[in-house]
N, C-alpha and C. Protein backbone atom coordinates (compact mmCIF):
# COMPACT_ATOMS: atom_id res chain seq x y z
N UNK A 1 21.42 -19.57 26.99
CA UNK A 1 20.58 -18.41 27.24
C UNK A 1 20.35 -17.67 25.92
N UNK A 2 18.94 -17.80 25.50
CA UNK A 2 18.69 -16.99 24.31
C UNK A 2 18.28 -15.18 24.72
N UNK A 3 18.76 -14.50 23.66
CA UNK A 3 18.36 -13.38 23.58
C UNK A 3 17.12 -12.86 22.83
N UNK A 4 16.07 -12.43 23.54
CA UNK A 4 15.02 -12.04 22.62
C UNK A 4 14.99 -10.64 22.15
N UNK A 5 14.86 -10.73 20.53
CA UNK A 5 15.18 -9.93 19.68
C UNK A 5 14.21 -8.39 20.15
N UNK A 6 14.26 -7.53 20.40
CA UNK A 6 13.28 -6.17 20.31
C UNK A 6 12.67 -6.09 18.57
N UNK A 7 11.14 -5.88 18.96
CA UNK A 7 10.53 -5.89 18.02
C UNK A 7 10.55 -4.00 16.80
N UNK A 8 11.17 -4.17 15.61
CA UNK A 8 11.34 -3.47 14.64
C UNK A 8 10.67 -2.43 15.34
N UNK A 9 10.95 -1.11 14.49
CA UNK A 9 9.84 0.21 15.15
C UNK A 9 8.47 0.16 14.13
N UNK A 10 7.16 0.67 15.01
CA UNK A 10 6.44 0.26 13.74
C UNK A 10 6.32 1.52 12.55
N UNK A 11 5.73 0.74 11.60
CA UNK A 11 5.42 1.09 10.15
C UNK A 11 6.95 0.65 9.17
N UNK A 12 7.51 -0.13 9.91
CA UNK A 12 8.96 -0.62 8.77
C UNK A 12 8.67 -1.81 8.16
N UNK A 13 7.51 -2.65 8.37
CA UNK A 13 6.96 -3.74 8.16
C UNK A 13 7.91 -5.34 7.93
N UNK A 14 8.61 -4.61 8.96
CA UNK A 14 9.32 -5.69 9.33
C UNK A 14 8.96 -6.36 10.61
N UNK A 15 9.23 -8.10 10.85
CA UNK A 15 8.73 -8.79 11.94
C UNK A 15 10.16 -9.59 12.17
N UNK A 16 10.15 -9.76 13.24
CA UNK A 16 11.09 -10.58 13.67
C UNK A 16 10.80 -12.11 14.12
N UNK A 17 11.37 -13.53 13.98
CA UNK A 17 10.66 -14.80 14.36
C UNK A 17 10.59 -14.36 15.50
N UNK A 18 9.25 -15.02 16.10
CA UNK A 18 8.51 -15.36 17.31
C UNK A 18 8.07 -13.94 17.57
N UNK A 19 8.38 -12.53 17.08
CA UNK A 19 7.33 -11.49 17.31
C UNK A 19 5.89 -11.67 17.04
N UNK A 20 5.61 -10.99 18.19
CA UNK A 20 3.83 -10.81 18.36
C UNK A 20 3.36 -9.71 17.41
N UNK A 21 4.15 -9.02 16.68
CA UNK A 21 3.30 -8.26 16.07
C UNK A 21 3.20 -8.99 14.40
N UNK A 22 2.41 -8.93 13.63
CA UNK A 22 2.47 -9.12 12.39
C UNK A 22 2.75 -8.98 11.34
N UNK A 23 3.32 -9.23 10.33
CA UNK A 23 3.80 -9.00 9.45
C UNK A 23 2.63 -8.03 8.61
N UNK A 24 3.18 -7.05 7.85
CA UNK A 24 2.21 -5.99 6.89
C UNK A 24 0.47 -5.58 7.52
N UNK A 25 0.92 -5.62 9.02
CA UNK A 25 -0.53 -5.11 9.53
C UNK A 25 -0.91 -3.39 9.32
N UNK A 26 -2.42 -3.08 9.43
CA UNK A 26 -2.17 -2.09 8.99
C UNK A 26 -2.43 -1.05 10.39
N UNK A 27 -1.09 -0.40 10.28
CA UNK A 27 -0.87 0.12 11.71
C UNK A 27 -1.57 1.67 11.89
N UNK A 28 -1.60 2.07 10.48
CA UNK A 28 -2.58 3.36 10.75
C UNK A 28 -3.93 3.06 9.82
N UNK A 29 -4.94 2.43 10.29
CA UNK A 29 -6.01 2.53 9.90
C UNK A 29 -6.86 3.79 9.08
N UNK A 30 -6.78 4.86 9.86
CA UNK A 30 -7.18 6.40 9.45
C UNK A 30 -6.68 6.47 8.40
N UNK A 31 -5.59 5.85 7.64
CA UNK A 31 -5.29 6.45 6.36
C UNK A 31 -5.57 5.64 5.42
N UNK A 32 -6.40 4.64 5.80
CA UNK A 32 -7.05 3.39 4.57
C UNK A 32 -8.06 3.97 3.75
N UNK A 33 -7.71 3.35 2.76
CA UNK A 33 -9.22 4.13 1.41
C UNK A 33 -9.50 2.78 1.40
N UNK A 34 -10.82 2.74 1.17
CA UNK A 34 -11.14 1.37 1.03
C UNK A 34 -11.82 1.53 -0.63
N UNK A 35 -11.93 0.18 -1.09
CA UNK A 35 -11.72 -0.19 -2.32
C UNK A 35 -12.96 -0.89 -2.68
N UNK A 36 -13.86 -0.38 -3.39
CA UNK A 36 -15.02 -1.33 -3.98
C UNK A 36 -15.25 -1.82 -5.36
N UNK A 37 -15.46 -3.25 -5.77
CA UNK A 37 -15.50 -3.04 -6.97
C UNK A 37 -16.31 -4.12 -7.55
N UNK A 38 -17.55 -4.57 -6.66
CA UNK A 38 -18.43 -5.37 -7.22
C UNK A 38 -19.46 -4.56 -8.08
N UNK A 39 -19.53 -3.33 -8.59
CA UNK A 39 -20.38 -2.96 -9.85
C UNK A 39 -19.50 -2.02 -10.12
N UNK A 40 -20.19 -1.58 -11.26
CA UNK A 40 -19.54 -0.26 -12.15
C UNK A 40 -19.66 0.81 -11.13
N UNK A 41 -21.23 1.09 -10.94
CA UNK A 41 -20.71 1.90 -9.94
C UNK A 41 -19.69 2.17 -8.66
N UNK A 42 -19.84 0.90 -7.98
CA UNK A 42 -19.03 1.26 -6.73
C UNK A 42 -17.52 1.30 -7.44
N UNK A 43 -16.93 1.00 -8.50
CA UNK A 43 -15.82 1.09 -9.27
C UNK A 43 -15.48 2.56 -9.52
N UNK A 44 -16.58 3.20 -10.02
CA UNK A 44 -16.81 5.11 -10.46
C UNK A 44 -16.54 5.64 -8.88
N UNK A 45 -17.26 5.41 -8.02
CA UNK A 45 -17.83 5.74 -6.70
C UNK A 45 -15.99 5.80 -5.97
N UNK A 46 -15.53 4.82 -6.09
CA UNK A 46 -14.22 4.48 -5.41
C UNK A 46 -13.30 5.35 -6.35
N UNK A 47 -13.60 5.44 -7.74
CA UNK A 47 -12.28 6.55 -8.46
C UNK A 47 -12.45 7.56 -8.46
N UNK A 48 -13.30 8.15 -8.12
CA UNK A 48 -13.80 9.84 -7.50
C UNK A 48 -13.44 10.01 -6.43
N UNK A 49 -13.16 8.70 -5.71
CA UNK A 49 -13.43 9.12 -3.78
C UNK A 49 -11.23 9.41 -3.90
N UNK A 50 -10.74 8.46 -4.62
CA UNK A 50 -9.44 8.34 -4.83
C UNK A 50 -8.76 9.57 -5.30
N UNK A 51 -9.95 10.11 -6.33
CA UNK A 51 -8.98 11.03 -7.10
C UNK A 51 -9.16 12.53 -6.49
N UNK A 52 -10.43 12.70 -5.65
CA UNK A 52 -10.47 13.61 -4.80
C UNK A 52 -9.97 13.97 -3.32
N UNK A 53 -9.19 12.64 -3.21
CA UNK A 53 -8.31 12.47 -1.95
C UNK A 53 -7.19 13.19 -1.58
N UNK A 54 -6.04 13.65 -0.76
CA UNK A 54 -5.17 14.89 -0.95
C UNK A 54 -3.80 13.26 -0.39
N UNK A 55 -4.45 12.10 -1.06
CA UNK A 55 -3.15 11.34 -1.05
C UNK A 55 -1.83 11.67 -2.25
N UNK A 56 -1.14 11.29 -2.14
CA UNK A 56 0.72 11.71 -2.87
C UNK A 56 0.02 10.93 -4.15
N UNK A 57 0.25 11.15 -5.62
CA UNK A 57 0.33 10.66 -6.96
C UNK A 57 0.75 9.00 -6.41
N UNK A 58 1.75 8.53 -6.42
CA UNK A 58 2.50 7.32 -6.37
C UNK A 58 0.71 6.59 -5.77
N UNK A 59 0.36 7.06 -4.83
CA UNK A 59 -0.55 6.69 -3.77
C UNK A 59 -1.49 6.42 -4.66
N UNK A 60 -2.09 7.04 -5.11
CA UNK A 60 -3.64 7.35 -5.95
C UNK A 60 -3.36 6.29 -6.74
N UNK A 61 -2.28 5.79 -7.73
CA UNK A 61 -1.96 5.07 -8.00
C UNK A 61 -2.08 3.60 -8.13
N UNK A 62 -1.33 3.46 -6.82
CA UNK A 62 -1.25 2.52 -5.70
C UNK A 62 -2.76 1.99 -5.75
N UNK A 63 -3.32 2.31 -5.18
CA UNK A 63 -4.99 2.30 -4.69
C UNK A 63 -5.89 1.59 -6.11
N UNK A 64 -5.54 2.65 -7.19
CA UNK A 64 -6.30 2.44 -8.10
C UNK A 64 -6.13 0.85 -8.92
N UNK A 65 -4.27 0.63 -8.43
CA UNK A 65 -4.10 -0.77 -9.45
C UNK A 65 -4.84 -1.67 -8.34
N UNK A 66 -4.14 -1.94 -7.51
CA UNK A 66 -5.26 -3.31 -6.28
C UNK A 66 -6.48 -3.23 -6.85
N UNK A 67 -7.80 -1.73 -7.01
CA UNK A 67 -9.10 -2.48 -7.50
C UNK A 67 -8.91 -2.71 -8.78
N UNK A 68 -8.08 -2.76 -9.71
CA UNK A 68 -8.06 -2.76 -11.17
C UNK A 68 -7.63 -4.78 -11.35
N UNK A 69 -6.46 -4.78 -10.45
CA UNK A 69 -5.97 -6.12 -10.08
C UNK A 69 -7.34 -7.24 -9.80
N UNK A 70 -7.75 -6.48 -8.27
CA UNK A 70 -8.87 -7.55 -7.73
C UNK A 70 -9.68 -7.54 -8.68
N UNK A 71 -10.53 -6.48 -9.73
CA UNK A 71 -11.48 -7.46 -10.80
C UNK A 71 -11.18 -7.65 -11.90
N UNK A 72 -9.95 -7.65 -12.26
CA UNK A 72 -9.34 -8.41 -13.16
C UNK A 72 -9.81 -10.12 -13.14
N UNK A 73 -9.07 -10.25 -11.87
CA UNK A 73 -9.21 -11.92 -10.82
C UNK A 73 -10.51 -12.41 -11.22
N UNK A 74 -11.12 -11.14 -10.84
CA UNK A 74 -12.87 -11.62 -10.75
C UNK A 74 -13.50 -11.40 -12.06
N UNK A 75 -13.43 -11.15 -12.85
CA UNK A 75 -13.11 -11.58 -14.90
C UNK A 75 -14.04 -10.14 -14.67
N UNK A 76 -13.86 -9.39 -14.22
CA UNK A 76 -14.99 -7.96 -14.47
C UNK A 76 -14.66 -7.04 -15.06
N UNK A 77 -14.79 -7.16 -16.55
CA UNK A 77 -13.82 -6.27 -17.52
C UNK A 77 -14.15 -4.88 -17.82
N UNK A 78 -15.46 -4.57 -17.80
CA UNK A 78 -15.92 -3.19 -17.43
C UNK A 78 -15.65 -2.35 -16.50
N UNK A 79 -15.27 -3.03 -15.08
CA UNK A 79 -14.76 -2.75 -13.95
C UNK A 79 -13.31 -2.26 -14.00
N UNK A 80 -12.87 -3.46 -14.60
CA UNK A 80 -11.28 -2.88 -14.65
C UNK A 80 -10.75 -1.72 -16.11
N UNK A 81 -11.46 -1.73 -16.86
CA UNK A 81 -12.01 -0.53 -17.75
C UNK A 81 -11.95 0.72 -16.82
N UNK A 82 -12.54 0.65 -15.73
CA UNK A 82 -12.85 1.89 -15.13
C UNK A 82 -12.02 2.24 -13.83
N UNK A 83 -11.23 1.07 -13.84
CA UNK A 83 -10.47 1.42 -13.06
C UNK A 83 -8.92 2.18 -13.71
N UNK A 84 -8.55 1.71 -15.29
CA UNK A 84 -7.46 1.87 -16.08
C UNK A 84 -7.66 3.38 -16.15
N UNK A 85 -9.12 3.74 -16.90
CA UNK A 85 -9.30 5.34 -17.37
C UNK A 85 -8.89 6.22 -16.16
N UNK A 86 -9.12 5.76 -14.83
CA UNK A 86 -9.27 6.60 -13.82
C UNK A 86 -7.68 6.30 -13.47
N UNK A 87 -7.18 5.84 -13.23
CA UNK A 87 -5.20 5.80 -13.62
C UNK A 87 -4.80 6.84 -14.46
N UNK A 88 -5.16 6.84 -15.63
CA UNK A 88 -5.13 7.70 -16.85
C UNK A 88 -5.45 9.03 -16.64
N UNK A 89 -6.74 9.54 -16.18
CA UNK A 89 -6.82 10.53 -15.72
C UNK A 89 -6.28 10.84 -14.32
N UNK A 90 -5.54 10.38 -13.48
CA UNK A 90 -4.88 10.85 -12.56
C UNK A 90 -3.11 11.08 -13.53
N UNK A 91 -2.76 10.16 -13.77
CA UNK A 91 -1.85 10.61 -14.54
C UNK A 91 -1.57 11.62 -15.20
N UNK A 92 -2.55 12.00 -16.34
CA UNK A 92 -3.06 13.30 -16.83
C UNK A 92 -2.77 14.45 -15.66
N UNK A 93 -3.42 14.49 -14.80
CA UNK A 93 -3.55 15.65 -13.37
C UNK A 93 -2.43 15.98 -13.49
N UNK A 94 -1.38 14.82 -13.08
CA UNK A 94 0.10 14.92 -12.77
C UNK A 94 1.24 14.83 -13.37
N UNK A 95 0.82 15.76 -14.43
CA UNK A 95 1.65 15.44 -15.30
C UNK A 95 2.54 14.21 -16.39
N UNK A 96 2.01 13.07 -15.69
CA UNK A 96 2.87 12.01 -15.79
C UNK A 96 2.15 11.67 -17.38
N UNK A 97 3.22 10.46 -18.48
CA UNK A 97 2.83 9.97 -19.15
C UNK A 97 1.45 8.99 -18.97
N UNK A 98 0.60 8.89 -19.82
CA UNK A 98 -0.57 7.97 -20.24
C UNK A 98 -0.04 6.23 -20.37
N UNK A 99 -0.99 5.49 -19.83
CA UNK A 99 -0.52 4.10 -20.30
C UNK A 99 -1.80 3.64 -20.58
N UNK A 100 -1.77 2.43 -21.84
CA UNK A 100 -2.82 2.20 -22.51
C UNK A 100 -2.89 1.17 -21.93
């Protein structure tokens, strides 16, 4: 007689084998920024929308490396240019050190 495990509480992003729920799903939608970064603009467009957001520092962060990451991937060096400065100037905001 097997025991089936109770599934984690959510947002711990933990799954258990044979749980139905998924691993790293995103359980509160409402708090997604979404991320654009097929031109310069939507790159500018997305670091304004980020940096005017009332998300935590760590967060703004967060957000800004994934589009800096994804067009890296995608060789878009102007893009990720504009994604670094806008790191930089959130940093700046918050006191935190600059990274080149």
């Amino acid at each position: 007689m097997t025991r089936k495990k109770k599934d984690p509480k959510v947002g711990t992003g933990k799954k258990p084998k044979g749980s139905g729920r998924r691993l790293y799903t995103d359980e509160n939608p409402k708090d997604t920024v979404r991320i654009k970064f097929a031109t310069q603009k939507d790159a500018k467009d997305t670091v304004k929308k980020v940096k005017d957001s009332s998300k935590s520092f760590a967060r703004k962060i967060q957000i800004l490396t994934v589009g800096e990451q994804r067009a890296k991937v995608m060789g878009k060096d102007k893009v990720v240019d504009i994604f670094k400065k806008g790191k930089n100037s959130v940093r700046r905001k918050h006191g935190k050190p600059t990274k080149k």
